[in-house]
Protein backbone atom coordinates (compact mmCIF):
# COMPACT_ATOMS: atom_id res chain seq x y z
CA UNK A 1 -41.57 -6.52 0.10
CA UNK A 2 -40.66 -4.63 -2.71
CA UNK A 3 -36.96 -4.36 -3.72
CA UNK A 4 -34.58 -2.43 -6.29
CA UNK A 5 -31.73 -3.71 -7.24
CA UNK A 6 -29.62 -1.40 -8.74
CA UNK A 7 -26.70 -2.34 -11.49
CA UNK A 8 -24.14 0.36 -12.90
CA UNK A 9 -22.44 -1.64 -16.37
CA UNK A 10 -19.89 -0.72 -18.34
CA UNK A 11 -19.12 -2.16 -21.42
CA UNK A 12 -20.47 -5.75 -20.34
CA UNK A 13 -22.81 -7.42 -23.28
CA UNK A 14 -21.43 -10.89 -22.24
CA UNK A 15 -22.78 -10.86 -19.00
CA UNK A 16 -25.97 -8.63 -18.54
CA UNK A 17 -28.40 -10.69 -19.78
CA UNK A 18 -26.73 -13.67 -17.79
CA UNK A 19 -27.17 -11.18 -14.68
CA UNK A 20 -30.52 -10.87 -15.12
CA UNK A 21 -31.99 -15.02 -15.44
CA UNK A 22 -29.91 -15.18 -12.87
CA UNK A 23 -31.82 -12.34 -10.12
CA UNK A 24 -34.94 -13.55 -11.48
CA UNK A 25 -34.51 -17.06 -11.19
CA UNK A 26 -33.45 -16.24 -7.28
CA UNK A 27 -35.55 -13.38 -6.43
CA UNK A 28 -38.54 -14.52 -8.43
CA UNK A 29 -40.34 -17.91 -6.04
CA UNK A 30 -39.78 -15.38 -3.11
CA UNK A 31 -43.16 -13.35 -4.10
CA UNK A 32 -41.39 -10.23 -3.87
CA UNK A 33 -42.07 -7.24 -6.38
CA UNK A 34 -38.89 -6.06 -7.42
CA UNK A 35 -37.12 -3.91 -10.49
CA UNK A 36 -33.49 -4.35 -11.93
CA UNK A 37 -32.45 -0.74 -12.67
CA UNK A 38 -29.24 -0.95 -15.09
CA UNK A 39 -27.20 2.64 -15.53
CA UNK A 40 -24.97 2.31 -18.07
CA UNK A 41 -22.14 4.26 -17.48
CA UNK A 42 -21.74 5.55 -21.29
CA UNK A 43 -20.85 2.21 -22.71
CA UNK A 44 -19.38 2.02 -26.22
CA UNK A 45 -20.53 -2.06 -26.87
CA UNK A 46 -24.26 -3.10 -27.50
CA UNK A 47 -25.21 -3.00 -23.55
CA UNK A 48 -27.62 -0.45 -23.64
CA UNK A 49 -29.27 -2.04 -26.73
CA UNK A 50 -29.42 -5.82 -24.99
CA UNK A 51 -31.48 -3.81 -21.72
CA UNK A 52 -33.59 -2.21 -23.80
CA UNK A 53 -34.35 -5.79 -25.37
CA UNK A 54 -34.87 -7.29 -22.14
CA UNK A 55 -36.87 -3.89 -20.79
CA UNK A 56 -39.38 -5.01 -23.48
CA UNK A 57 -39.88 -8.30 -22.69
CA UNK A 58 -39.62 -7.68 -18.91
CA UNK A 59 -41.36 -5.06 -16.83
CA UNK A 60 -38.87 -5.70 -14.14
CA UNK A 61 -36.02 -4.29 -16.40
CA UNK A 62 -35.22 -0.82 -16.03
CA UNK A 63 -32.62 1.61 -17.52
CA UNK A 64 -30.43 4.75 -17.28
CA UNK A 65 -28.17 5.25 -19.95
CA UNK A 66 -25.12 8.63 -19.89
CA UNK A 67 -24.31 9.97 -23.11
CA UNK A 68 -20.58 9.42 -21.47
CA UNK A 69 -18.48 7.77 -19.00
CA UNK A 70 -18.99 9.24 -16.06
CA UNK A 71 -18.04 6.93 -13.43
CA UNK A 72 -19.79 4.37 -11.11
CA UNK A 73 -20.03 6.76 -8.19
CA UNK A 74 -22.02 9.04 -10.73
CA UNK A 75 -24.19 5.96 -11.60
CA UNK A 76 -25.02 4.37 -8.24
CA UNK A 77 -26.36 8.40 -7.50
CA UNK A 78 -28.94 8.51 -10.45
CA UNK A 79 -29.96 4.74 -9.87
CA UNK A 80 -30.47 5.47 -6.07
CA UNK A 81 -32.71 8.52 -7.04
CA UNK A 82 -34.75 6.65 -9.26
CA UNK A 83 -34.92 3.38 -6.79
CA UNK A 84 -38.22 2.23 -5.13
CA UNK A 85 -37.52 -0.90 -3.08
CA UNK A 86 -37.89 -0.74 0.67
CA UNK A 87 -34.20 -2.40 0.08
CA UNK A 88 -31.86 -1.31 -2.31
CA UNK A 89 -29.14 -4.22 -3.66
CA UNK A 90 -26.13 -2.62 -5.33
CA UNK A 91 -24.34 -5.27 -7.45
CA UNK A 92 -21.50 -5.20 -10.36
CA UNK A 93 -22.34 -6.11 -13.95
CA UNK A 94 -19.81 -8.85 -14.61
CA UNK A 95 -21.01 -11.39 -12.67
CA UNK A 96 -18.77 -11.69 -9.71
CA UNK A 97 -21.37 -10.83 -7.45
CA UNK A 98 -23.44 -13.73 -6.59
CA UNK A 99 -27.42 -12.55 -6.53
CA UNK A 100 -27.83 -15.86 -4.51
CA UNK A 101 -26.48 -13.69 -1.88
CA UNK A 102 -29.83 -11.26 -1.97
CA UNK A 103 -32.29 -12.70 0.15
CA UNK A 104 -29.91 -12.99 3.26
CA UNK A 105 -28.50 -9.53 2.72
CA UNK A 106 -32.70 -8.79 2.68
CA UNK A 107 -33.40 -10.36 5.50
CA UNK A 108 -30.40 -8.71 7.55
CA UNK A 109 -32.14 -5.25 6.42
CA UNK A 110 -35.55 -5.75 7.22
CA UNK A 111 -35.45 -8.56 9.84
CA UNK A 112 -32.64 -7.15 11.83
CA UNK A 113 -32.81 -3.91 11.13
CA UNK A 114 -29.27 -2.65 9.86
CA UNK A 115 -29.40 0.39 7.91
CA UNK A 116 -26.57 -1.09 5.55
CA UNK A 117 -24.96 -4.33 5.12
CA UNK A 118 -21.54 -4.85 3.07
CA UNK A 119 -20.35 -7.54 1.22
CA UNK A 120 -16.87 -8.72 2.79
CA UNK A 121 -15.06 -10.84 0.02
CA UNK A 122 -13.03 -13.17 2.01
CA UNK A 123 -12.15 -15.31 -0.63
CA UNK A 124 -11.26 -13.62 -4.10
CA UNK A 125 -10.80 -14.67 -7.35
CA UNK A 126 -8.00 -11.96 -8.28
CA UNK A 127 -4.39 -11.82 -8.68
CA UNK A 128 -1.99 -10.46 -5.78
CA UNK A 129 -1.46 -6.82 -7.82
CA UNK A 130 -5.37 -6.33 -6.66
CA UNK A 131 -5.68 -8.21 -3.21
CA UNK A 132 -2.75 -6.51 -1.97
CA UNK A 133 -3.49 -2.84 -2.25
CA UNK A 134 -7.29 -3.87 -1.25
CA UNK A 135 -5.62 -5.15 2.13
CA UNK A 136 -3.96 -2.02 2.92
CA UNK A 137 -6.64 0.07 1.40
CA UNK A 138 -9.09 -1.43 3.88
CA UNK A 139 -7.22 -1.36 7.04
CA UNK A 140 -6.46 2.00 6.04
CA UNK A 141 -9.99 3.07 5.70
CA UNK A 142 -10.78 0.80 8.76
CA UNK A 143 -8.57 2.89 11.20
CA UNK A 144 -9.94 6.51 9.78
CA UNK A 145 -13.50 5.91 9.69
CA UNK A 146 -13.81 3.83 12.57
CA UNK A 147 -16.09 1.39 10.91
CA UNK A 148 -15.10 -2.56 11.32
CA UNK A 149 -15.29 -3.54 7.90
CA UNK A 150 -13.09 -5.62 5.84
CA UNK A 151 -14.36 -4.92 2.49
CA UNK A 152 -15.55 -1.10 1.40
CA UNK A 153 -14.99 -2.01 -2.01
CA UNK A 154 -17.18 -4.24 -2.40
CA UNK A 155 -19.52 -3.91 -5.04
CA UNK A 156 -22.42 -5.93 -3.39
CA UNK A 157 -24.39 -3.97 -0.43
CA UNK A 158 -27.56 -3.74 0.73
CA UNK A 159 -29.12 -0.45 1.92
CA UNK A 160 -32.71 0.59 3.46
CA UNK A 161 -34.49 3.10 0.87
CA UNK A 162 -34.11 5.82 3.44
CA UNK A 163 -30.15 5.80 3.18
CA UNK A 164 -29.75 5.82 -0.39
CA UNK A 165 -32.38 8.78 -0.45
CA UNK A 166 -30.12 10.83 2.18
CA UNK A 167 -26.61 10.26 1.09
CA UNK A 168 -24.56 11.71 -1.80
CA UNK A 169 -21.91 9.98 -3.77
CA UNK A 170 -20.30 11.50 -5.94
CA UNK A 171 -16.84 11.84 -7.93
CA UNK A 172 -15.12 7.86 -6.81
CA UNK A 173 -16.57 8.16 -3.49
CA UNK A 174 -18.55 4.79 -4.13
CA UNK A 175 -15.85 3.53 -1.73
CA UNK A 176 -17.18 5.07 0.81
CA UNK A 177 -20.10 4.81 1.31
CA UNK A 178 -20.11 2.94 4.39
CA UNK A 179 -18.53 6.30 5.65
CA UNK A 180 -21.07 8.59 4.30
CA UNK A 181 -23.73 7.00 5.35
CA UNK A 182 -22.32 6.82 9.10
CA UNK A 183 -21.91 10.61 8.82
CA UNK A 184 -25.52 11.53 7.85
CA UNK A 185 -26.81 9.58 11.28
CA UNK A 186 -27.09 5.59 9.31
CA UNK A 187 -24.61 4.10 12.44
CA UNK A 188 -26.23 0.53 11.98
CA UNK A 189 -23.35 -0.79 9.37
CA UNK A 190 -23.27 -4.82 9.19
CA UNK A 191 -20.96 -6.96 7.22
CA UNK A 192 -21.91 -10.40 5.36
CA UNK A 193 -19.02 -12.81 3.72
CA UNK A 194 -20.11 -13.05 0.42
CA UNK A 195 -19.17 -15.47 -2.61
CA UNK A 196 -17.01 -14.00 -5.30
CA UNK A 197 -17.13 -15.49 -8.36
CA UNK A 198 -14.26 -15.71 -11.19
CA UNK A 199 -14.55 -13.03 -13.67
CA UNK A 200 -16.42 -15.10 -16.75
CA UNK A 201 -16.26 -12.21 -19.66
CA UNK A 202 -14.27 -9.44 -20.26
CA UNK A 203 -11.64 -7.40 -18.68
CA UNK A 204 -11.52 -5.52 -14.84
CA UNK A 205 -12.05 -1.90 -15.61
CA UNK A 206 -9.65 -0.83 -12.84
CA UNK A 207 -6.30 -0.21 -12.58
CA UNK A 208 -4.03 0.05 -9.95
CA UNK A 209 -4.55 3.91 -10.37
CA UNK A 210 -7.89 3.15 -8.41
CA UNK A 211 -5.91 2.47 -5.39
CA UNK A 212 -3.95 5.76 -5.58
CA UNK A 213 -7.16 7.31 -5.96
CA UNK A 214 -8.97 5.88 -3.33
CA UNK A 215 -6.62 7.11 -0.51
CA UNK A 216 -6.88 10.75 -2.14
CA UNK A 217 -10.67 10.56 -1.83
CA UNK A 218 -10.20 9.32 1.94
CA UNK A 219 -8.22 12.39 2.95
CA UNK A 220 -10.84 14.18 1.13
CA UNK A 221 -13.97 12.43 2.27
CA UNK A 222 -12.47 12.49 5.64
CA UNK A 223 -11.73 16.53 5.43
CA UNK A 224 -15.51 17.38 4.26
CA UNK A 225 -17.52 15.04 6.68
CA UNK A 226 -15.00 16.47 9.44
CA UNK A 227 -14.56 20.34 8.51
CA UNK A 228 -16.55 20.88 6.17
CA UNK A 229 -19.08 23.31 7.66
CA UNK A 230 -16.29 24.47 9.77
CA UNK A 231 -13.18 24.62 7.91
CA UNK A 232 -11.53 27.30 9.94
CA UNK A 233 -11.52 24.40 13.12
CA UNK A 234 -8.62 23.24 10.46
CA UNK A 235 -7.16 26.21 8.96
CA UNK A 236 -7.50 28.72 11.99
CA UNK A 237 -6.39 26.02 14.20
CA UNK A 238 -2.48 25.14 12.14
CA UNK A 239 -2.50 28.95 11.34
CA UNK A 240 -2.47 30.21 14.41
CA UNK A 241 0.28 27.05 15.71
CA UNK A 242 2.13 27.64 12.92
CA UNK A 243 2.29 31.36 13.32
CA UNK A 244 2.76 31.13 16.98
CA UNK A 245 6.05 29.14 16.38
CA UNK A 246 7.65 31.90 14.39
CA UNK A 247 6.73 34.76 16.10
CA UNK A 248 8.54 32.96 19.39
CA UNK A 249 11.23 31.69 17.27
CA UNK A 250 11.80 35.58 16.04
CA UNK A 251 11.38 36.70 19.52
CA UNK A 252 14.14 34.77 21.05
CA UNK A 253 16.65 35.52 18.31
CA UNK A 254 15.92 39.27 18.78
CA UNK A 255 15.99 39.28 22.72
CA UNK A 256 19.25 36.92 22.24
CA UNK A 257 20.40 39.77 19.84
CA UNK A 258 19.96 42.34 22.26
CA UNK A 259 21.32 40.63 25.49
CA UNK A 260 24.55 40.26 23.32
CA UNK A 261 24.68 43.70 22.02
CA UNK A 262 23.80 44.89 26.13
CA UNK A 263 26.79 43.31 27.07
CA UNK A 264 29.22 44.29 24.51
CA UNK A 265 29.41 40.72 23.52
CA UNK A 266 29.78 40.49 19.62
CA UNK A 267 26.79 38.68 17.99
CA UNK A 268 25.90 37.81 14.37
CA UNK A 269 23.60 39.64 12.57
CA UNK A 270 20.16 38.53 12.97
CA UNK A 271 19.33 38.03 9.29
CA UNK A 272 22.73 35.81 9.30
CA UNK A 273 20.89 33.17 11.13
CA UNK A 274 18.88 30.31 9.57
CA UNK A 275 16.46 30.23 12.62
CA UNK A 276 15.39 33.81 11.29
CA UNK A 277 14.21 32.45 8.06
CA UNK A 278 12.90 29.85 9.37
CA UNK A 279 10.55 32.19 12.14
CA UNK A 280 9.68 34.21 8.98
CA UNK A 281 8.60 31.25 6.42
CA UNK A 282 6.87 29.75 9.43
CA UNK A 283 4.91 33.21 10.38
CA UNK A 284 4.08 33.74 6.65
CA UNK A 285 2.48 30.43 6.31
CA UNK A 286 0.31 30.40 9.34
CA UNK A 287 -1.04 33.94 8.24
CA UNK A 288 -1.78 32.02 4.82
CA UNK A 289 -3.68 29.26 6.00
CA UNK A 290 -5.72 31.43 8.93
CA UNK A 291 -6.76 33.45 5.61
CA UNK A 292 -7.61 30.31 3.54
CA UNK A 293 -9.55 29.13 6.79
CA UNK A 294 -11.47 32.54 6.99
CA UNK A 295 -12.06 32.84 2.95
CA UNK A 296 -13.25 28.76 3.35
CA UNK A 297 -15.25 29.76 6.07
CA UNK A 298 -16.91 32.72 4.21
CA UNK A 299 -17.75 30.31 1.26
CA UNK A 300 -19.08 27.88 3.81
CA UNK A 301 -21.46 30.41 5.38
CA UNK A 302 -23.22 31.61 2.19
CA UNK A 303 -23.29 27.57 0.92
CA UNK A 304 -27.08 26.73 0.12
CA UNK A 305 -26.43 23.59 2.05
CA UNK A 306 -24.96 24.86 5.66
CA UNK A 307 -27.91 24.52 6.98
CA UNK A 308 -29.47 21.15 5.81
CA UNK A 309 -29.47 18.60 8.24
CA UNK A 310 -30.65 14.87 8.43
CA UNK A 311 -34.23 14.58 10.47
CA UNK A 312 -35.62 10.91 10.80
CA UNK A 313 -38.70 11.78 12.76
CA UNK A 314 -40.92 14.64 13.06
CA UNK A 315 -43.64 15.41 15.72
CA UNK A 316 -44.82 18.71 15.27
């Protein structure tokens, strides 16, 4: 068995080399041959210096380090490029994550075959201003994605070496993972409770700006796995509806117009109505969005990746 475990750090001397005794003093009477890859994320303390230290007095100790902050989803992608392990551990820097969690959330990968496993933190250690928004923020994401998890946030997973190699994160879209990975064909998503420990150093690096952030990356996250290699489903589709409305809308107020004026009834003018203006806002923003679907739909077509699709086996 050989496994990666993969840590992004930000401005978190107090508790790296803490981290570390502790993964090796769990992972180490197991036999296994394993690396700690650390990517820190552009920190401005003595972090990177303290895992170079350690990277010299232990080959398991590896390193990435940004010239800037970049963000974790930015540093989970470089440390899953550069991970070996059969089974890839993804845990937080500041100790909250227990590593005594690792060999279960091993076995569950390679004994019963899951393609990912989350950590679901049933029991935190954090105020109500975090749990709160978490709750919602999870059911949210629960009824969207269709994925029974409690916890996407969760900093502790465990992934099979072919997932991390076929997924992209990218921008905050570490919280969704779970999602991404269901979308490139990984559909065997398990869940583990998981001990959270009180933060011991330091500061949380989020804010509650993380939760307004994280339901703008669902819509989008949800929009690209959805449309995007067929955005004019979405565009084309309220367009046309949209456009459709108004035209009718128009077309009744002129025929009602004209059954008036056949009569020798006296009618309003048609411009005097607000149904008019609402016809002709409606009709002008269905043609815009059936253009922005065609123009998306152009880009789409001559994207380098429109054709790339996720193939587990080959017999040829």
């Amino acid at each position: 068995m050989k496994l990666s475990v993969v840590v992004p750090l930000y401005n978190e001397e107090e508790s790296i080399g803490e981290l570390f005794a502790w993964i090796e003093r769990v992972v180490t009477p197991l036999n296994w041959e394993y690396e700690v890859l650390f990517v820190d994320d552009g920190s401005s303390d003595k972090s990177w210096q303290l895992v170079a230290e350690m990277s010299e007095k232990h080959k398991e100790v590896k390193g990435l380090k940004f010239r800037r902050n970049y963000g974790k989803s930015a540093a989970l992608y470089c440390g899953f490029e550069v991970a070996k392990g059969e089974v890839v551990i993804t845990m937080d820097a500041d100790l909250q994550d227990s590593p005594d969690e690792i060999p279960e959330l091993v076995r569950m990968i390679s004994k019963d075959g899951y393609d990912l496993v989350s950590g679901w933190k049933k029991k935190r250690h954090d105020p109500i201003s975090k749990t709160l928004p978490s709750k919602l923020f999870n059911r949210t994401v629960r009824f969207v994605s269709g994925i029974k998890l409690h916890d996407f946030n969760c900093g502790l997973k465990a992934y099979r070496n072919e997932v991390v190699k076929n997924i992209e994160v990218y921008g905050e879209m570490h919280r969704y993972i779970p999602l991404i990975a269901k979308q490139n064909g990984f559909e065997n998503i398990g869940e583990k409770i998981v001990q959270h420990q009180e933060r011991k150093y330091g500061v949380s690096k989020f804010g509650i700006e993380r939760t307004i952030k994280g339901f703008l990356d669902l819509l989008s996250v949800s929009f690209i796995t959805k449309f995007g290699k067929r955005p004019m489903h979405l565009f084309g589709t309220l367009g046309t509806l949209m456009f459709f409305v108004g035209f009718v809308t128009a077309a009744w107020l002129g025929v009602h117009k004209l059954w008036y004026v056949y009569h020798g009834i006296d009618a309003q003018l048609v411009a005097e109505s607000p149904y008019f203006y609402i016809s002709l806002v409606s009709m002008m923003i269905g043609t815009q969005l059936f253009l922005t679907g065609f123009l998306a739909e152009m880009v789409s077509r001559n994207s380098s990746e429109r054709n790339k699709y996720q193939i587990s086996e080959e017999l040829l």
